[in-house]
N, C-alpha and C. Protein backbone atom coordinates (compact mmCIF):
# COMPACT_ATOMS: atom_id res chain seq x y z
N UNK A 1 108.35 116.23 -2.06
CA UNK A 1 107.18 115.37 -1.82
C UNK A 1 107.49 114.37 -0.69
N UNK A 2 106.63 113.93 0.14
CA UNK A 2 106.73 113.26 1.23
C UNK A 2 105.96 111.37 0.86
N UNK A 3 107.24 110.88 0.97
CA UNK A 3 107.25 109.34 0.32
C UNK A 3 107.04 108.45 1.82
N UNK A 4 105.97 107.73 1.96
CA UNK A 4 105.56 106.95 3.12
C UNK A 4 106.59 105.55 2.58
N UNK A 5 106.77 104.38 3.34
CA UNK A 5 107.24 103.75 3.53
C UNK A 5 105.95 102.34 2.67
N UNK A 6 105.35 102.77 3.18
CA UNK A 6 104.36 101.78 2.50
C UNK A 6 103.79 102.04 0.91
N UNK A 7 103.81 103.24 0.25
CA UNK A 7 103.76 103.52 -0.79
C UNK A 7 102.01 104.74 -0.85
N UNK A 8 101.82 104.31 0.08
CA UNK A 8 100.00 104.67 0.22
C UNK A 8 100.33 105.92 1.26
N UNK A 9 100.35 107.36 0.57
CA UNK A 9 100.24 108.56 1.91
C UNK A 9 99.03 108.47 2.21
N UNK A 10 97.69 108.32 1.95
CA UNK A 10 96.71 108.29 2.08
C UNK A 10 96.35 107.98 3.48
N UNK A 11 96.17 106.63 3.66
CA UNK A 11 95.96 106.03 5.29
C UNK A 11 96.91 106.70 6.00
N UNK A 12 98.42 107.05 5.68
CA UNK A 12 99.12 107.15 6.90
C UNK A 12 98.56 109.08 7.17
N UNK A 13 98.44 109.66 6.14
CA UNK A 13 97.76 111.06 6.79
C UNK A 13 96.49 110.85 7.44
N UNK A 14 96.15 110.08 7.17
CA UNK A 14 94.25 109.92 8.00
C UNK A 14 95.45 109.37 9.50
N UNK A 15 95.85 108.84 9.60
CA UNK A 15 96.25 108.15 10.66
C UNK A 15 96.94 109.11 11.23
N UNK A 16 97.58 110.14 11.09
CA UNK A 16 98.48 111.30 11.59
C UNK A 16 97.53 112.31 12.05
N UNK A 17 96.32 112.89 11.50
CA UNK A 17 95.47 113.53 11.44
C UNK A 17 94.44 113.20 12.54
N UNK A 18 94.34 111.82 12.58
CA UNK A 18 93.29 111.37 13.87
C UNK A 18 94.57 111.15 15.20
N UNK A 19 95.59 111.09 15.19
CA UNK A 19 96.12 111.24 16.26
C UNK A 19 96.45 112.31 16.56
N UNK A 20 96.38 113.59 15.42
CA UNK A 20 96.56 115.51 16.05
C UNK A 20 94.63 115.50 16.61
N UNK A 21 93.82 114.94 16.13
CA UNK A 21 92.93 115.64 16.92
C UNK A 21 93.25 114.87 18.45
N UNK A 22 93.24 113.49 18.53
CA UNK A 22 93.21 112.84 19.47
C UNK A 22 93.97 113.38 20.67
N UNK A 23 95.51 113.79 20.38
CA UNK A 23 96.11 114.38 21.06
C UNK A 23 95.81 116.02 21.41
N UNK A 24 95.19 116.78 20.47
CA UNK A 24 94.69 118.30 20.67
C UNK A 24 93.69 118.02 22.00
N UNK A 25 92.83 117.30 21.76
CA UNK A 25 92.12 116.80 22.75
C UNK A 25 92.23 116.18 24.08
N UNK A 26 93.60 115.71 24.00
CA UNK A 26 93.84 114.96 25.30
C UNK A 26 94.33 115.98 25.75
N UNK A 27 96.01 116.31 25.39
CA UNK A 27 96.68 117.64 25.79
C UNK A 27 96.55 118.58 24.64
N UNK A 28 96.41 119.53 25.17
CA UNK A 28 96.52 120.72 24.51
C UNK A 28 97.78 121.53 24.77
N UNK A 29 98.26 121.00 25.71
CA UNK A 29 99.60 122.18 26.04
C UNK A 29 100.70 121.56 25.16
N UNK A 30 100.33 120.00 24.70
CA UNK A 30 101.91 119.36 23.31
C UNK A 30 101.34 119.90 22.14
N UNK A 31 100.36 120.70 21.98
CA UNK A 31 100.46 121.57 20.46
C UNK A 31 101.41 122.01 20.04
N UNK A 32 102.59 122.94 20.21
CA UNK A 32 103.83 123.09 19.78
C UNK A 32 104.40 122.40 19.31
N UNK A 33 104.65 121.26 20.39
CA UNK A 33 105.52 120.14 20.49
C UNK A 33 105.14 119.15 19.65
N UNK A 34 104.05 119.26 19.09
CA UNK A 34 103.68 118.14 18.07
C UNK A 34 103.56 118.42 16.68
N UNK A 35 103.59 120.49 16.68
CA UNK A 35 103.19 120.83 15.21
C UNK A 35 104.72 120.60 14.73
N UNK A 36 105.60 120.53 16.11
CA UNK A 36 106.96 121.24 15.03
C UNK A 36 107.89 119.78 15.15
N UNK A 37 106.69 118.70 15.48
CA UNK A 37 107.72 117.21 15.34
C UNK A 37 107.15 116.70 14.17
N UNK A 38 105.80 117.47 13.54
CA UNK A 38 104.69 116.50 12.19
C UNK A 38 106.16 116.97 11.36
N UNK A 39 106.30 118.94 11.39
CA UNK A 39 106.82 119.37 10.52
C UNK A 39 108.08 119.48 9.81
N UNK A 40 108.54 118.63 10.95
CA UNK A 40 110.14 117.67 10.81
C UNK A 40 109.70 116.54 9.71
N UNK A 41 109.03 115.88 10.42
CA UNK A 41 108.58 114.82 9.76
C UNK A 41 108.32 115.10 8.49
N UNK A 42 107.46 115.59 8.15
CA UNK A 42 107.00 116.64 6.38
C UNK A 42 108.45 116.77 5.69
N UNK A 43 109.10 117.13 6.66
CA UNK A 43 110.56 118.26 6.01
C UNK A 43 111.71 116.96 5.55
N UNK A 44 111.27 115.82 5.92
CA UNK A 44 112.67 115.10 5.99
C UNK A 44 112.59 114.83 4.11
């Protein structure tokens, strides 16, 4: 399970989630580069 720092996963996935569209949208070519830095992130 993935434990936020603040206790609340809630906001911080809305907040992760509006910065993958934000960024899908800006660049599209850091798609890779961003699925496989969330999925680090997830993994720790």
């Amino acid at each position: 399970m993935v434990q936020s720092a603040a206790g609340s996963p809630s906001p911080t996935s809305f907040i992760y989630s509006a910065e993958i569209i934000f960024i899908f949208q800006w660049k599209p070519l850091l798609r890779m580069e961003l699925v496989m830095h969330i999925l680090g992130r997830l993994m720790l």
